[in-house]
Protein backbone atom coordinates (compact mmCIF):
# COMPACT_ATOMS: atom_id res chain seq x y z
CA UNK A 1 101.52 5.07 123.13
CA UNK A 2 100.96 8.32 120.50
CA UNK A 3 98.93 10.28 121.57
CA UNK A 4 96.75 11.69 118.69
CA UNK A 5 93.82 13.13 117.24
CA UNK A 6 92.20 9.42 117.53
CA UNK A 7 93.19 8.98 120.79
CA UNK A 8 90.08 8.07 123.27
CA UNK A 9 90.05 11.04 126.38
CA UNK A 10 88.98 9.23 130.12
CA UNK A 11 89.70 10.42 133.34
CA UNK A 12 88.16 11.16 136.65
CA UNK A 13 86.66 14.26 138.40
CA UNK A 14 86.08 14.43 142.46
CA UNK A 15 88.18 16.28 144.84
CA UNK A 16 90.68 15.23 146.23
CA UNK A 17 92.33 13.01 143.64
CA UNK A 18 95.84 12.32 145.25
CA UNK A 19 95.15 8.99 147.03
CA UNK A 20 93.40 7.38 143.80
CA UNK A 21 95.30 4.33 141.77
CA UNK A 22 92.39 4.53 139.25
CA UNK A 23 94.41 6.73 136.87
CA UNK A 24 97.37 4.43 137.34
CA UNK A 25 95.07 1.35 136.56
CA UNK A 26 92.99 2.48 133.61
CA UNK A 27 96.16 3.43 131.96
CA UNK A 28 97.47 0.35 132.27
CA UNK A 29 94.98 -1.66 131.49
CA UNK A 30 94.20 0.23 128.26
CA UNK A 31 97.84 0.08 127.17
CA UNK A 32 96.94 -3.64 127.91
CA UNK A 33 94.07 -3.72 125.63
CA UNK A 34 96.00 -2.45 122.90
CA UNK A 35 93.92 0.41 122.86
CA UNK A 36 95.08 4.17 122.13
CA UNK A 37 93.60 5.31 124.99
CA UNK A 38 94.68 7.52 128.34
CA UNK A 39 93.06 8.44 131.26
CA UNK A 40 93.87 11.42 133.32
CA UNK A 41 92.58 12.75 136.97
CA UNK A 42 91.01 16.21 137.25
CA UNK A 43 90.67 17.98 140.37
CA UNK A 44 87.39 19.92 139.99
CA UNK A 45 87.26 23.04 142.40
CA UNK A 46 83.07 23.14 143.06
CA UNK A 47 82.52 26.30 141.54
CA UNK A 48 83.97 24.84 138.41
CA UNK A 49 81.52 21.25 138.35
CA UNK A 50 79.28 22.61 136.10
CA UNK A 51 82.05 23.97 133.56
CA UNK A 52 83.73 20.97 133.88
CA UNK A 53 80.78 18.41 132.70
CA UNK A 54 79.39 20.62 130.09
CA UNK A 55 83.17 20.85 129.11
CA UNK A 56 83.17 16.97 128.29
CA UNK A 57 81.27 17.45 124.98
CA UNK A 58 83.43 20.80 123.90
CA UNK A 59 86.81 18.25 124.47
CA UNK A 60 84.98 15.46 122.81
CA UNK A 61 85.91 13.17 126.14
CA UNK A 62 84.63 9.55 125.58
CA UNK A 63 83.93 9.58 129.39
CA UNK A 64 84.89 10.02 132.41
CA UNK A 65 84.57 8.79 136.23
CA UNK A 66 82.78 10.45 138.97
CA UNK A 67 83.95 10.95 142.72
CA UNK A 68 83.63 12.51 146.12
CA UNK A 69 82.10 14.59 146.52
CA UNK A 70 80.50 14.90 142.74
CA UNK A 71 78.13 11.86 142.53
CA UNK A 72 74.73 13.31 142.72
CA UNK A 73 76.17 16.81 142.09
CA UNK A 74 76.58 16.01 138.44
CA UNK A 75 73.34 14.62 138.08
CA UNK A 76 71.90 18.27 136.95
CA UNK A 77 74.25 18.68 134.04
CA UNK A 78 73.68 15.40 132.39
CA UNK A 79 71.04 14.56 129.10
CA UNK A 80 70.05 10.77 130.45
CA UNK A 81 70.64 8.44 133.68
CA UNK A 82 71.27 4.85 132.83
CA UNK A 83 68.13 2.88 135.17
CA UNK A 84 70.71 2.43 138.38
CA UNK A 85 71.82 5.57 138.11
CA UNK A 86 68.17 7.04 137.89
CA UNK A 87 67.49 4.92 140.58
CA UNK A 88 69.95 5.77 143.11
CA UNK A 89 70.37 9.32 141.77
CA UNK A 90 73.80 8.75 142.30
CA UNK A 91 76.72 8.61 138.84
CA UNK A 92 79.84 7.13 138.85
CA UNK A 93 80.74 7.61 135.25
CA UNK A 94 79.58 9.43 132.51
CA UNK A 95 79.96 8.74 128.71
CA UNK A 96 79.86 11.12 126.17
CA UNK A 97 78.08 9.76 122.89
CA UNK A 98 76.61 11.69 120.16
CA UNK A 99 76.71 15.06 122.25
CA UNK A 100 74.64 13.62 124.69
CA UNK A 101 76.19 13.19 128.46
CA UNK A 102 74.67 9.79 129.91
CA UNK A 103 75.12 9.06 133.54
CA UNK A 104 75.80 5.46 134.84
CA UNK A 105 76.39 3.87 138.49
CA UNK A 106 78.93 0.71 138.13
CA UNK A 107 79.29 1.21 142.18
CA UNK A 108 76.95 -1.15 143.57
CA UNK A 109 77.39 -3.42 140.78
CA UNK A 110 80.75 -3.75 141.52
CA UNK A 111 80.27 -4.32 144.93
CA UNK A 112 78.26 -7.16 144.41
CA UNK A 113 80.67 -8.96 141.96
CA UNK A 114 83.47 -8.46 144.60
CA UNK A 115 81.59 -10.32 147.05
CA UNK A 116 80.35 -13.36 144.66
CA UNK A 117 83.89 -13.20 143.92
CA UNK A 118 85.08 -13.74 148.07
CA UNK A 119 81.98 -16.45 147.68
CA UNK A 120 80.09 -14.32 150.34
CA UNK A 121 76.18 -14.83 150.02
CA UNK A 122 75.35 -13.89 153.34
CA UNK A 123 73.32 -10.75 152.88
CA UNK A 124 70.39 -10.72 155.07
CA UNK A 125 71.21 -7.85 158.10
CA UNK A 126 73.95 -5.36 157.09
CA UNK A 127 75.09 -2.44 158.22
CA UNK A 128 75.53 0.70 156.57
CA UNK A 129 78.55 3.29 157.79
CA UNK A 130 77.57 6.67 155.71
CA UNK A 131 74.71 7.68 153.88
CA UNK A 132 76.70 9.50 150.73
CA UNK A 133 76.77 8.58 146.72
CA UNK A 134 78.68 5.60 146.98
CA UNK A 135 76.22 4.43 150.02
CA UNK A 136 73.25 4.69 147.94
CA UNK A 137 74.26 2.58 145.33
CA UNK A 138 76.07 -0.43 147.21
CA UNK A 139 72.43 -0.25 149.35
CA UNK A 140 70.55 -0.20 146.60
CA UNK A 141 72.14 -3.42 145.02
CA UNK A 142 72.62 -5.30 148.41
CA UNK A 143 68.34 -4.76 148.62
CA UNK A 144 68.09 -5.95 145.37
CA UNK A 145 70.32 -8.87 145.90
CA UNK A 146 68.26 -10.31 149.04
CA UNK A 147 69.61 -8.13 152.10
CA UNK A 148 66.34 -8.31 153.93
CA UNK A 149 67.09 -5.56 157.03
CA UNK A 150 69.80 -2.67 156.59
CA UNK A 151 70.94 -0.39 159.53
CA UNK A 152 71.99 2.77 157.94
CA UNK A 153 74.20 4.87 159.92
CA UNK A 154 75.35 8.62 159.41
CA UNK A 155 76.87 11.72 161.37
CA UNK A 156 73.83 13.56 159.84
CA UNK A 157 70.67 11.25 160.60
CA UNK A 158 68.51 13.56 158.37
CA UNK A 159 70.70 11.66 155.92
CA UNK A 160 70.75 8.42 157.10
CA UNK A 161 66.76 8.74 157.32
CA UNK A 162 66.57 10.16 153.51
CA UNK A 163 68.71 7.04 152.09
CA UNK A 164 66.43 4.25 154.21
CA UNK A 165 63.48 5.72 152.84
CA UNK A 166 65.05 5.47 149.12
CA UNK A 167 65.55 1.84 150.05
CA UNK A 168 62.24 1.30 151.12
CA UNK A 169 60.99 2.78 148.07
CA UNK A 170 62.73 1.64 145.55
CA UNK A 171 63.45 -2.01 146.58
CA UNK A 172 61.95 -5.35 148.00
CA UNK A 173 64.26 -4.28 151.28
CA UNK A 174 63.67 -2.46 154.51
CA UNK A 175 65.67 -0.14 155.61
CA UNK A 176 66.09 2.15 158.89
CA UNK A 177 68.19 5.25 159.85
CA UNK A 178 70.09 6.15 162.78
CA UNK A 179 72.19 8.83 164.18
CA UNK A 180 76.23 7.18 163.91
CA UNK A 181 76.89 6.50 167.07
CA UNK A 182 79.65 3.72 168.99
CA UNK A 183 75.90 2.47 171.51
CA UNK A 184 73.89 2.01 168.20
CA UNK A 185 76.58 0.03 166.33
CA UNK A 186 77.21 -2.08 169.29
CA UNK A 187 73.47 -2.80 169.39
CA UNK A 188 73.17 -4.09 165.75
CA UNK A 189 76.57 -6.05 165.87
CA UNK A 190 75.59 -9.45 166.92
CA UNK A 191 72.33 -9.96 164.56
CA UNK A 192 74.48 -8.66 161.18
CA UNK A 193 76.01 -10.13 158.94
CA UNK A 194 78.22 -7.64 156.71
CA UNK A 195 79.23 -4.07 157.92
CA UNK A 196 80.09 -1.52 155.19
CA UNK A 197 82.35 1.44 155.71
CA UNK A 198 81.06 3.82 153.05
CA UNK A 199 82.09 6.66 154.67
CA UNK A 200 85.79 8.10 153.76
CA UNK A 201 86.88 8.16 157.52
CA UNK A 202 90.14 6.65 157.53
CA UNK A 203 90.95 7.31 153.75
CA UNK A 204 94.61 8.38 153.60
CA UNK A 205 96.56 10.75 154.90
CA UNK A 206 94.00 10.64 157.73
CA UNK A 207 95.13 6.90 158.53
CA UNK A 208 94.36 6.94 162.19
CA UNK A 209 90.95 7.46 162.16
CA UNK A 210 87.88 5.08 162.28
CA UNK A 211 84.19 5.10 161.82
CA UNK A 212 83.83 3.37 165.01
CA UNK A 213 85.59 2.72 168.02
CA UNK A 214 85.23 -0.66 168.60
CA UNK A 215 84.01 -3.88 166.68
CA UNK A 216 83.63 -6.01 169.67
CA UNK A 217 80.29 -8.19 169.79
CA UNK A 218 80.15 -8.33 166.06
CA UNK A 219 78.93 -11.71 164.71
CA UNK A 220 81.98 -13.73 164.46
CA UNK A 221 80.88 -15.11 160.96
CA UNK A 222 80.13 -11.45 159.97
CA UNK A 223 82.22 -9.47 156.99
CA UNK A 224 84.17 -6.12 157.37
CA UNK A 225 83.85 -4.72 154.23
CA UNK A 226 85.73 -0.88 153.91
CA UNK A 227 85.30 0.82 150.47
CA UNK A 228 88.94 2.69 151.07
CA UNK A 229 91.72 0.85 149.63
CA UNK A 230 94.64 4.00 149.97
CA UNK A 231 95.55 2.32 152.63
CA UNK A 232 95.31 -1.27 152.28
CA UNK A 233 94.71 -2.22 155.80
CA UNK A 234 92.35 1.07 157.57
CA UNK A 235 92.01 1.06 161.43
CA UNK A 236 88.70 0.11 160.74
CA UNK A 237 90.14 -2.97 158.65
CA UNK A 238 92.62 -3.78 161.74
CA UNK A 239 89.81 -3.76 164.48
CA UNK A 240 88.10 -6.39 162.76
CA UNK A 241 91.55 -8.95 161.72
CA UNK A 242 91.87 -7.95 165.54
CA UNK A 243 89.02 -10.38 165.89
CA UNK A 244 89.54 -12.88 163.24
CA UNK A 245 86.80 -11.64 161.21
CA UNK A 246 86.76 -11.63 157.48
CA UNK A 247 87.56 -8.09 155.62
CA UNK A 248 87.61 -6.80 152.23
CA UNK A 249 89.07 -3.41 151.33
CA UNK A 250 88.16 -1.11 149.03
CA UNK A 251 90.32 -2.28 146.13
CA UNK A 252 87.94 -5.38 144.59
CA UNK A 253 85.00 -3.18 143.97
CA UNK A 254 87.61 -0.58 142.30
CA UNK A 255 88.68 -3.07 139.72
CA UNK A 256 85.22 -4.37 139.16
CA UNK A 257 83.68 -1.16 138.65
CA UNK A 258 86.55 -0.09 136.48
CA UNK A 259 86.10 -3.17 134.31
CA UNK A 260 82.13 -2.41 134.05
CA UNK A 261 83.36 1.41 132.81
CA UNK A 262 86.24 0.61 130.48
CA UNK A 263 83.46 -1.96 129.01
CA UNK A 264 80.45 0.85 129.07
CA UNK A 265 83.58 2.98 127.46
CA UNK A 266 85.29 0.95 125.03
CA UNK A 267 82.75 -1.51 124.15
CA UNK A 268 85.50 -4.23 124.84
CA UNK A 269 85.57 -7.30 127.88
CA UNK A 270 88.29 -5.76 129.81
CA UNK A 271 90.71 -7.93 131.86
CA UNK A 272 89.88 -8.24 135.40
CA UNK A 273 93.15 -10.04 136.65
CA UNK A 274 95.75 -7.51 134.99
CA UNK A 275 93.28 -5.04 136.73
CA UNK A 276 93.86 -6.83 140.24
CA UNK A 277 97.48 -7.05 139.41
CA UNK A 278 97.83 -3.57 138.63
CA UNK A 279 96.49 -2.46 142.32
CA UNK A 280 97.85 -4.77 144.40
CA UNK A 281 101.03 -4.40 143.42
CA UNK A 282 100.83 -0.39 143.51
CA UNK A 283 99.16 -0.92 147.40
């Protein structure tokens, strides 16, 4: 690829950056597309947030993606929040068009099409490990798509209490807080039917670690679902294929929310296998 004056400027803020494939995959996939196109990852020190955003418009940046620990921190620097971005007050991208900085969620979204994809319709109880950005919006869309009861669960219950309240607010679900702790897991386990690391414990280099201790009385027909995918298999991952259970790492909802922003971005259908190519073979 030249790159030129007509060359379309991505990337993706957060801090840190060093474990993420999503550079690695949006390139790819662009130079797939046939597009002229790159995407580049930018470390944001949080002094510097601010600077950065506003800084989008001054580098004419088509957009960019949003991570830890930026997703609601942007929110103040932005001109317009798409409707599940407003509604979770939580962005994952933002496009620049006209001058104007618009702030979208694809998180939940592509949460949800990474379980239709595993065939998984079995949202009723769930359990919720973290109460951060990327929480609110896979909560948000599991309420909306029919999880009746979720058990959210956070180091800071103050947290956990704020998000089920958002749920029971904004959507048909209900929703209750607790303080994260091994006795309160173990009490939800048998009755639930998907448990959701959102929560970056375990997220490399810090491999060793897990949100809980132990997985044992979860419902047997229950899904592990951890949004890390640096590495591949987390401890948290490992307890569960311990137990036969059925797990899903982090890496399908990062190629189905990269194909709803490259398509928010570019305007074109992007393609979803290359995407899943690209990551698996790089994990």
């Amino acid at each position: 690829m030249i790159i030129d004056n007509h060359t379309l400027k991505m990337g993706l803020i957060g801090n840190p950056l060093g474990h993420s494939l999503s550079p690695l995959m949006h390139n790819r996939t662009l130079a797939h597309m046939g597009l002229n196109g790159i995407y580049l990852p930018m470390e944001i020190m949080p002094p510097r947030l601010g600077e950065a955003v506003l800084g989008l418009r001054a580098l004419n940046f088509t957009g960019v993606n949003v991570t830890i620990p930026y997703k609601q921190k942007v929110i103040p620097f932005l001109d317009e929040l798409s409707p599940e971005a407003q509604a979770c007050q939580a962005v994952n991208l933002i496009r620049h068009s006209e001058g104007r900085l618009i702030g979208y969620n694809t998180d939940g979204q592509g949460f949800i099409a990474s379980l239709r994809e595993e065939g998984i319709d079995r949202l009723s109880r769930v359990i919720i490990i973290g109460a951060g950005g990327a929480a609110r919006s896979v909560v948000y869309e599991l309420a909306q798509a029919g999880a009746t009861r979720v058990d959210i669960l956070d180091l800071l219950p103050e947290r956990a209490d704020a998000l089920a309240e958002f749920v029971n607010q904004a959507t048909p679900g209900s929703a209750v807080g607790h303080l994260m702790d091994q006795a309160v897991f173990a009490e939800l386990c048998p009755a639930t039917d998907l448990v959701v690391n959102c929560s970056p414990v375990g997220m490399h280099p810090a491999i060793d670690r897990s949100p809980v201790n132990s997985l044992q009385g979860l419902n047997p027909e229950a899904v592990v679902y951890d949004l890390i995918y640096n590495p591949p298999a987390t401890k948290f991952l490992n307890l569960a294929r311990d137990l036969n259970i059925h797990t899903i790492n982090g890496a399908a909802m990062l190629v189905h929310q990269g194909a709803l922003t490259l398509q928010i971005l570019t305007g074109r259908q992007p393609p979803v296998d290359f995407m899943k190519e690209v990551i698996n073979h790089a994990i």
